[in-house]
Each structure stands twice: as C-alpha cells, then as structure tokens.
Protein backbone atom coordinates (compact mmCIF):
# COMPACT_ATOMS: atom_id res chain seq x y z
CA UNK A 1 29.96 88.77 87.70
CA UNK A 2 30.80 88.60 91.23
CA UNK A 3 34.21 87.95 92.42
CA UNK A 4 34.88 87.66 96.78
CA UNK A 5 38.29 89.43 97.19
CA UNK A 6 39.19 90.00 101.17
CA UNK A 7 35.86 89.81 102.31
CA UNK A 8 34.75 92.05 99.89
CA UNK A 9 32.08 91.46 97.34
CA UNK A 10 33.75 92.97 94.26
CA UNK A 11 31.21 93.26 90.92
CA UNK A 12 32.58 93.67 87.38
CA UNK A 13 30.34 94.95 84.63
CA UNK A 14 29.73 91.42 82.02
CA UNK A 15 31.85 93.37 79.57
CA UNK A 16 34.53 94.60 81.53
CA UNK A 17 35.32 90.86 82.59
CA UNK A 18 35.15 89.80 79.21
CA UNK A 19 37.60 92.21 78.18
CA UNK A 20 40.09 91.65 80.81
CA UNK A 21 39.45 87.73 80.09
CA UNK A 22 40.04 88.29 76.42
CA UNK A 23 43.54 90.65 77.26
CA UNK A 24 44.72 87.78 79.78
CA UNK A 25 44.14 85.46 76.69
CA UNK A 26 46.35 87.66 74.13
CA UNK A 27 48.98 87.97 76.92
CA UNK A 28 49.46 84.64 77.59
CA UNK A 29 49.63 83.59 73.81
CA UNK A 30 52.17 86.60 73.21
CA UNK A 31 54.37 84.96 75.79
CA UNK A 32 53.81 81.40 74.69
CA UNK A 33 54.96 82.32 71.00
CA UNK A 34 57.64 84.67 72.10
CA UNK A 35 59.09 81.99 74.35
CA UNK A 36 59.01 79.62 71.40
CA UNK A 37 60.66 81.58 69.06
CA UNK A 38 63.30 82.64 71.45
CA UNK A 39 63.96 79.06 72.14
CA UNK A 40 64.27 78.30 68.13
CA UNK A 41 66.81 81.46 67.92
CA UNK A 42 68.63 79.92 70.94
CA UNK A 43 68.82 76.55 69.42
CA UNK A 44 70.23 77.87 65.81
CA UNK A 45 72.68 80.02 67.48
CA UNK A 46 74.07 77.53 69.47
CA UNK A 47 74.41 75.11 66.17
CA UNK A 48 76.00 77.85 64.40
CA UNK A 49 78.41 78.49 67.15
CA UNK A 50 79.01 74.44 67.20
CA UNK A 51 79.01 74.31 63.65
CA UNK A 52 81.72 77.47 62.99
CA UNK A 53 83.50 75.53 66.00
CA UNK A 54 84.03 71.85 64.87
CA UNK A 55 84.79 74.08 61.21
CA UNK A 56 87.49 76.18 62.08
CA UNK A 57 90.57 74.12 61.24
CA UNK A 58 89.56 73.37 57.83
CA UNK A 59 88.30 76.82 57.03
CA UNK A 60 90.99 78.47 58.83
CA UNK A 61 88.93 81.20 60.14
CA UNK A 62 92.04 82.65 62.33
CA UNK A 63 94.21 82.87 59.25
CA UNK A 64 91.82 84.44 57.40
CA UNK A 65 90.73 87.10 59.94
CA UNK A 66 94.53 88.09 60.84
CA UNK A 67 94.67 88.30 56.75
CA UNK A 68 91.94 90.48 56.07
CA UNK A 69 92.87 92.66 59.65
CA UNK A 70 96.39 93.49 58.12
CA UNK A 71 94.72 94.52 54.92
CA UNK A 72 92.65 97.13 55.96
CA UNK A 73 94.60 100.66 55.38
C-alpha cells in the first residue's frame, strides 16, 4: 500500500496497514461506547439530583441529616 505524504512516496507492509486499520477501528468504537455510557451516567445523575430535589420537603432530608449529625458521638 502506497500512501503520498509531503511529496514523499511512503509504503506500508499489507499487514502493517491492516493492523493500524484494525487499531483505528477498536479506538473509535472504545470512544463511541465510552461516550455513550458517559452520557447515560450523566442523564441518571442529573434525574437523581432532580428527583432528591423536587423530594426534599416531603422527605425532609435537612431534618434528617442535622438529626443523624448530632447523633454521632
């Protein structure tokens, strides 16, 4: 395989382009899942944030913390 670079006629061995064709392939899935499931982690964060939000008057999460803070010895 021959690849022009600057002029330059630049030859890969068949096998070494496959390989580095096959490594750009992994990389680029590795990002496109880890993108995905940082996006899903982002999402359920943010409703668990909303949902402990829009919650905290009828659980009274700021009672209870000051409660169990004054227990502790």
């Amino acid at each position: 395989m021959a690849n022009v670079s600057f002029g330059r006629t630049v030859c890969l061995p068949s096998s070494m382009a496959g390989f580095l064709s096959r490594c750009i392939e992994k990389i680029k899935s590795w990002i496109h899942w880890s993108w995905t499931y940082l996006l899903a982690v982002w999402v359920w964060v943010v409703l668990v944030v909303f949902v402990v939000y829009i919650l905290r008057g009828p659980l009274k999460l700021s009672e209870n913390l000051s409660y169990g803070i004054g227990c502790v010895p």
